[in-house]
N, C-alpha and C. Protein backbone atom coordinates (compact mmCIF):
# COMPACT_ATOMS: atom_id res chain seq x y z
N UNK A 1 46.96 34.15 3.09
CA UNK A 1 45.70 33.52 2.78
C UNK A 1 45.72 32.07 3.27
N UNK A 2 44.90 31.43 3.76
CA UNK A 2 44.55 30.48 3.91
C UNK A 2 44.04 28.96 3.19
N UNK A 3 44.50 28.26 3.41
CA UNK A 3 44.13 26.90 2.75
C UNK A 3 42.96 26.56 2.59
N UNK A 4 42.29 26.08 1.47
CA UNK A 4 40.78 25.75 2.30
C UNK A 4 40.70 24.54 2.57
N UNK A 5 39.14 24.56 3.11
CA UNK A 5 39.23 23.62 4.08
C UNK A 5 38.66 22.41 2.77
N UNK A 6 39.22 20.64 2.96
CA UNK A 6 38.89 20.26 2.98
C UNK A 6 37.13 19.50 2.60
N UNK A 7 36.56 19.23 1.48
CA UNK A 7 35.05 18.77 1.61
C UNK A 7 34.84 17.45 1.76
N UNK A 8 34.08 16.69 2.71
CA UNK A 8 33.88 15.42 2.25
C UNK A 8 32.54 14.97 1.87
N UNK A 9 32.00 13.76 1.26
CA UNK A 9 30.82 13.37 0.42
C UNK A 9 30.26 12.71 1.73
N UNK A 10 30.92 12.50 2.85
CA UNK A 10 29.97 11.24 3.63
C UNK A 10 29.43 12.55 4.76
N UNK A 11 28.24 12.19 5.44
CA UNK A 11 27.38 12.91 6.20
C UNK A 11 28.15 13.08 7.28
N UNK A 12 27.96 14.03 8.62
CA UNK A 12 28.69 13.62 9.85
C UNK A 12 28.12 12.35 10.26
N UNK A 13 28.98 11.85 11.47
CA UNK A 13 28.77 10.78 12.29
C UNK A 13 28.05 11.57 13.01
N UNK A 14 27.04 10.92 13.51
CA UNK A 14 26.42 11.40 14.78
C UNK A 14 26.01 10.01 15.73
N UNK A 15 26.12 10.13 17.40
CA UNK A 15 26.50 9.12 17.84
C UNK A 15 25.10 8.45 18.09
N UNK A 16 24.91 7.20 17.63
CA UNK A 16 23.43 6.10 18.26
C UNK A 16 22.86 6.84 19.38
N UNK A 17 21.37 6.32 19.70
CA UNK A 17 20.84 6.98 20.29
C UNK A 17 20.76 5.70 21.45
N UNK A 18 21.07 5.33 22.71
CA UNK A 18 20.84 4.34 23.16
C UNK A 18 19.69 4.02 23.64
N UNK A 19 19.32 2.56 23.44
CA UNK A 19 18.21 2.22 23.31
C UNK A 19 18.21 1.41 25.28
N UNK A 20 16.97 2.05 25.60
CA UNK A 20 16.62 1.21 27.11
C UNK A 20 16.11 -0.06 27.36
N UNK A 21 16.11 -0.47 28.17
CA UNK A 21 15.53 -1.85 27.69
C UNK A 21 13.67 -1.58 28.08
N UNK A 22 13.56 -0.65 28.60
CA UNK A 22 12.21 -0.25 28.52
C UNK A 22 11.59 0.08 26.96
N UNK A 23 12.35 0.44 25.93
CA UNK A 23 12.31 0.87 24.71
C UNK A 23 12.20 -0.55 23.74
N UNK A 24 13.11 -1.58 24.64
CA UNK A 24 13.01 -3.01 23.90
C UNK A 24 11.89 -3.81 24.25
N UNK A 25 11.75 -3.68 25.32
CA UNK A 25 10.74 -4.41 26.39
C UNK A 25 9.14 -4.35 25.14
N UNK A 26 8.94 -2.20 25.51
CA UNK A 26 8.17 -2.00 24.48
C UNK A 26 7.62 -2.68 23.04
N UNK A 27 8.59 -2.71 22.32
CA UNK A 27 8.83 -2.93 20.99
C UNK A 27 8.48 -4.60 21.27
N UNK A 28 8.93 -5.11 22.27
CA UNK A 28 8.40 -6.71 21.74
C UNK A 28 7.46 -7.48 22.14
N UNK A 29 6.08 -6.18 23.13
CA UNK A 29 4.86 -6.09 23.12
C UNK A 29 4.32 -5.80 21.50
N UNK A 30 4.55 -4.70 21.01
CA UNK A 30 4.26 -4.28 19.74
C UNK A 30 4.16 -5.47 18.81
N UNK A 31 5.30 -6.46 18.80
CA UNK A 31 5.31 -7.10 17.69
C UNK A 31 4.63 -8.57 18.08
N UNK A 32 4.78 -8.71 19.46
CA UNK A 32 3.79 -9.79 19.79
C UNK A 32 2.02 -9.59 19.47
N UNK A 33 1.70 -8.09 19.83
CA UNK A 33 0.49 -8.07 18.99
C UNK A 33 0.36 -8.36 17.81
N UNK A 34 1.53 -7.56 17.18
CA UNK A 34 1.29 -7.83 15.29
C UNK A 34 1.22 -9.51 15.21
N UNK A 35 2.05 -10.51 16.06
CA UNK A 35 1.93 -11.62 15.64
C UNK A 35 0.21 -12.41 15.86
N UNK A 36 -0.06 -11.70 16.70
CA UNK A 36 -1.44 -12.57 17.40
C UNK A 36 -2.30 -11.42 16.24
N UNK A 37 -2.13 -10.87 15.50
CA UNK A 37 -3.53 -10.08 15.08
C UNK A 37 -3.27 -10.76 13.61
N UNK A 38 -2.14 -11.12 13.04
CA UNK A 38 -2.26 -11.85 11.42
C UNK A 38 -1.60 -13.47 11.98
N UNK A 39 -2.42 -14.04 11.97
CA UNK A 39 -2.05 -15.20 12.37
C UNK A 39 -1.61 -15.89 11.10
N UNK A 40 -0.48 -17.26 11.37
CA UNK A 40 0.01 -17.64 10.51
C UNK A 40 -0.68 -18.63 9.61
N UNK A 41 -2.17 -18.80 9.76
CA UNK A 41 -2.91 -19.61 8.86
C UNK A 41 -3.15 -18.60 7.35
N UNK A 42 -2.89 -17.49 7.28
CA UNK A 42 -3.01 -16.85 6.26
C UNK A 42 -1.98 -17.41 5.17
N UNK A 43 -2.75 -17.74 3.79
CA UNK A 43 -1.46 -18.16 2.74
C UNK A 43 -0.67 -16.97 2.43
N UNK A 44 -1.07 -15.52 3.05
CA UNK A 44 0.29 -14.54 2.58
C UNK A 44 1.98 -15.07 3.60
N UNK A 45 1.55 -15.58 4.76
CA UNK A 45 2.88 -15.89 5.77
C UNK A 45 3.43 -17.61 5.73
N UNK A 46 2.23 -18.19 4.60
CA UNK A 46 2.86 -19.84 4.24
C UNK A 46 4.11 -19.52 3.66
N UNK A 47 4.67 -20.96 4.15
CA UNK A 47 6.33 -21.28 3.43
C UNK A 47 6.44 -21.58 2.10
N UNK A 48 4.87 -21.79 1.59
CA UNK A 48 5.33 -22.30 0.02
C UNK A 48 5.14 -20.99 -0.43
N UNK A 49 5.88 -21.21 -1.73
CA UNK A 49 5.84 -19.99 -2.62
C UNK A 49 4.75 -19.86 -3.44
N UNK A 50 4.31 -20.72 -3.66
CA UNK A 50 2.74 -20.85 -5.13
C UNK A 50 1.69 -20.42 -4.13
N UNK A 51 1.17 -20.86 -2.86
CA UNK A 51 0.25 -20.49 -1.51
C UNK A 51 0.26 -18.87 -1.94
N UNK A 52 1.72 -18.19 -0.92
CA UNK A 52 0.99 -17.01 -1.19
C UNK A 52 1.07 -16.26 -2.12
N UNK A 53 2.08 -16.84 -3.89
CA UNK A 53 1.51 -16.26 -5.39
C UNK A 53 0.14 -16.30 -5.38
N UNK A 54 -0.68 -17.05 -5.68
CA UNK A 54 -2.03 -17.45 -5.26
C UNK A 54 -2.78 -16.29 -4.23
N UNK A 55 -2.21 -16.08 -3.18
CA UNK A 55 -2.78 -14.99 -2.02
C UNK A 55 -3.20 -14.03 -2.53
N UNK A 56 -1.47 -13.29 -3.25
CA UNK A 56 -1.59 -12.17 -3.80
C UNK A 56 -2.24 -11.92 -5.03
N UNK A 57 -2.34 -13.15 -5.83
CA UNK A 57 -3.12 -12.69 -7.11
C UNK A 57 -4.83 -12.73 -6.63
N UNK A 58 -5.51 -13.64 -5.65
CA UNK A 58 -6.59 -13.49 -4.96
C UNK A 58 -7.00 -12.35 -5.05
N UNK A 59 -5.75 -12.03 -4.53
CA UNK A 59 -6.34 -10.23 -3.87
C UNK A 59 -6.64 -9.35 -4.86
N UNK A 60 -5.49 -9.38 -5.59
CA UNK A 60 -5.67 -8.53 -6.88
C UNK A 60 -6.43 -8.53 -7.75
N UNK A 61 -6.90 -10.20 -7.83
CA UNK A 61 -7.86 -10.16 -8.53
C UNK A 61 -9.59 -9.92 -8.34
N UNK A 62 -9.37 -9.65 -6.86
CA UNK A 62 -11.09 -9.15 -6.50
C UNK A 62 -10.61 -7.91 -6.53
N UNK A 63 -9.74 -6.77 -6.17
CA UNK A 63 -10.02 -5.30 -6.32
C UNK A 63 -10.28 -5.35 -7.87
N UNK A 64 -9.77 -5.58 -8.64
CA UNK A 64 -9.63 -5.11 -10.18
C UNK A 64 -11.18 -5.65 -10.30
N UNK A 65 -12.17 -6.72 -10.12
CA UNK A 65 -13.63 -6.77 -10.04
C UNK A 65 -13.94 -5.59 -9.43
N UNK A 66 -13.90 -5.49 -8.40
CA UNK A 66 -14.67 -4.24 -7.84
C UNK A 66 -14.83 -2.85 -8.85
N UNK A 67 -12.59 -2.30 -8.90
CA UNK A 67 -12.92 -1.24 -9.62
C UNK A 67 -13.74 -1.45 -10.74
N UNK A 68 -12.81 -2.68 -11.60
CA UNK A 68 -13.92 -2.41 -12.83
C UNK A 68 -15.55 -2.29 -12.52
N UNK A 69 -16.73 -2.73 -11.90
CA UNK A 69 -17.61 -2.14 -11.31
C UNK A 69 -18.10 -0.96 -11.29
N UNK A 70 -17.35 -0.78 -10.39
CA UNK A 70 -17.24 1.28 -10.33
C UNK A 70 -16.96 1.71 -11.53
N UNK A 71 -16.21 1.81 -11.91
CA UNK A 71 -16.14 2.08 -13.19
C UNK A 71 -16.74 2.22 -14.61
N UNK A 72 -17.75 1.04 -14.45
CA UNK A 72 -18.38 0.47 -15.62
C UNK A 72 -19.75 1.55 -15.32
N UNK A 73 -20.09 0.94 -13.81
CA UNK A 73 -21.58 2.39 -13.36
C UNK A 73 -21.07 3.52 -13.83
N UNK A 74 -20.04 4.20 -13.37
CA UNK A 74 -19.75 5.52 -13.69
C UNK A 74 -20.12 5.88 -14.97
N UNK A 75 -19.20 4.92 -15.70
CA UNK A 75 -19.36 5.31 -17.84
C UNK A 75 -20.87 4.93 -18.22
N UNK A 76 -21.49 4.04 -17.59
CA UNK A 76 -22.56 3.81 -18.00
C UNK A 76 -23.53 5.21 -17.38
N UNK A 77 -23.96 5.28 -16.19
CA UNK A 77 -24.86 6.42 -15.75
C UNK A 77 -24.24 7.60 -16.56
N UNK A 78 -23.20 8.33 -16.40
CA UNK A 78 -22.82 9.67 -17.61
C UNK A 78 -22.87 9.15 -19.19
N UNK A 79 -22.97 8.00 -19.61
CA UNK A 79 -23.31 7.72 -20.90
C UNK A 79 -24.78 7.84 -20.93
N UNK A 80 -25.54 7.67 -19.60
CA UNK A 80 -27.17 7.63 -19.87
C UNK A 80 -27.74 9.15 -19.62
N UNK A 81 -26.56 9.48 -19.13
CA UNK A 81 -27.44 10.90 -18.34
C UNK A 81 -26.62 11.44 -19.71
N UNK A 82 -26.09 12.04 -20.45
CA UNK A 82 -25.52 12.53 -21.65
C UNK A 82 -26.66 12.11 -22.94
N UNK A 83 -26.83 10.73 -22.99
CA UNK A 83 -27.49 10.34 -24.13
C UNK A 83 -28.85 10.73 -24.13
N UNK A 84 -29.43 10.98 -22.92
CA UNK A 84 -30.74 11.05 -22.80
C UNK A 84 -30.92 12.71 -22.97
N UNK A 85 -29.90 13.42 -22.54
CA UNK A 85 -29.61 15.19 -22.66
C UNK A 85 -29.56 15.71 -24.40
N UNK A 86 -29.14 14.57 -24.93
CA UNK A 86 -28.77 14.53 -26.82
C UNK A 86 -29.17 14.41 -27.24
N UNK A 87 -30.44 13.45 -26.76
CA UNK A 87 -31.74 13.53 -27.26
C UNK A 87 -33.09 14.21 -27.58
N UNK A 88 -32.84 15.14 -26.47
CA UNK A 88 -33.73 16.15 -26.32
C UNK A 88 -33.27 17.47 -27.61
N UNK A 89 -32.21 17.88 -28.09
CA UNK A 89 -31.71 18.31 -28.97
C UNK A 89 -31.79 17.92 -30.54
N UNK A 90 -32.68 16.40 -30.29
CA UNK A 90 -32.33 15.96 -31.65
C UNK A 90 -33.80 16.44 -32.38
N UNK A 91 -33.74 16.87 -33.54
CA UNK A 91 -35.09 17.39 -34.13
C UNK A 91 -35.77 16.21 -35.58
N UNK A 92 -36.68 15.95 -34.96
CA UNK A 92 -37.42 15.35 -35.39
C UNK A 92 -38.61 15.21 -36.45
């Protein structure tokens, strides 16, 4: 009978894939767009830290207006279209 074999926990090696410089060339078109399309006057890419705390709470704090919005129409129109349906039921 035979020994068994051996298990190990780490994955195989498998060897890098080499990269061309046509592949690099690529890639630093790509990121030169990304730089020219968010330009650095935005307070999310400022160096201070309070700028873009500030950014991000901006932000957060106009979606949470919006949803609440939506939200508020929603409960309100099915509170009107319900109340006005409950009414018709009510005997008088």
């Amino acid at each position: 009978m035979s020994s068994p074999v051996p298990m190990s926990s780490e994955p195989p090696m498998q060897p890098p894939l080499p990269a061309t410089q046509s592949d690099v060339n690529q890639l630093s078109v790509r990121v030169s767009a990304l730089e020219a399309r968010f330009p650095a006057t935005s307070w999310f890419f400022g160096p201070s830290f309070l700028k873009r705390a500030f950014a991000v709470w901006g932000h957060w704090f106009v979606i949470q207006i919006i949803l609440a919005i939506i939200i508020w129409v929603l409960v309100f129109g099915c509170a009107l279209v319900f109340g006005l349906s409950l009414s018709r039921f009510n005997p008088q």
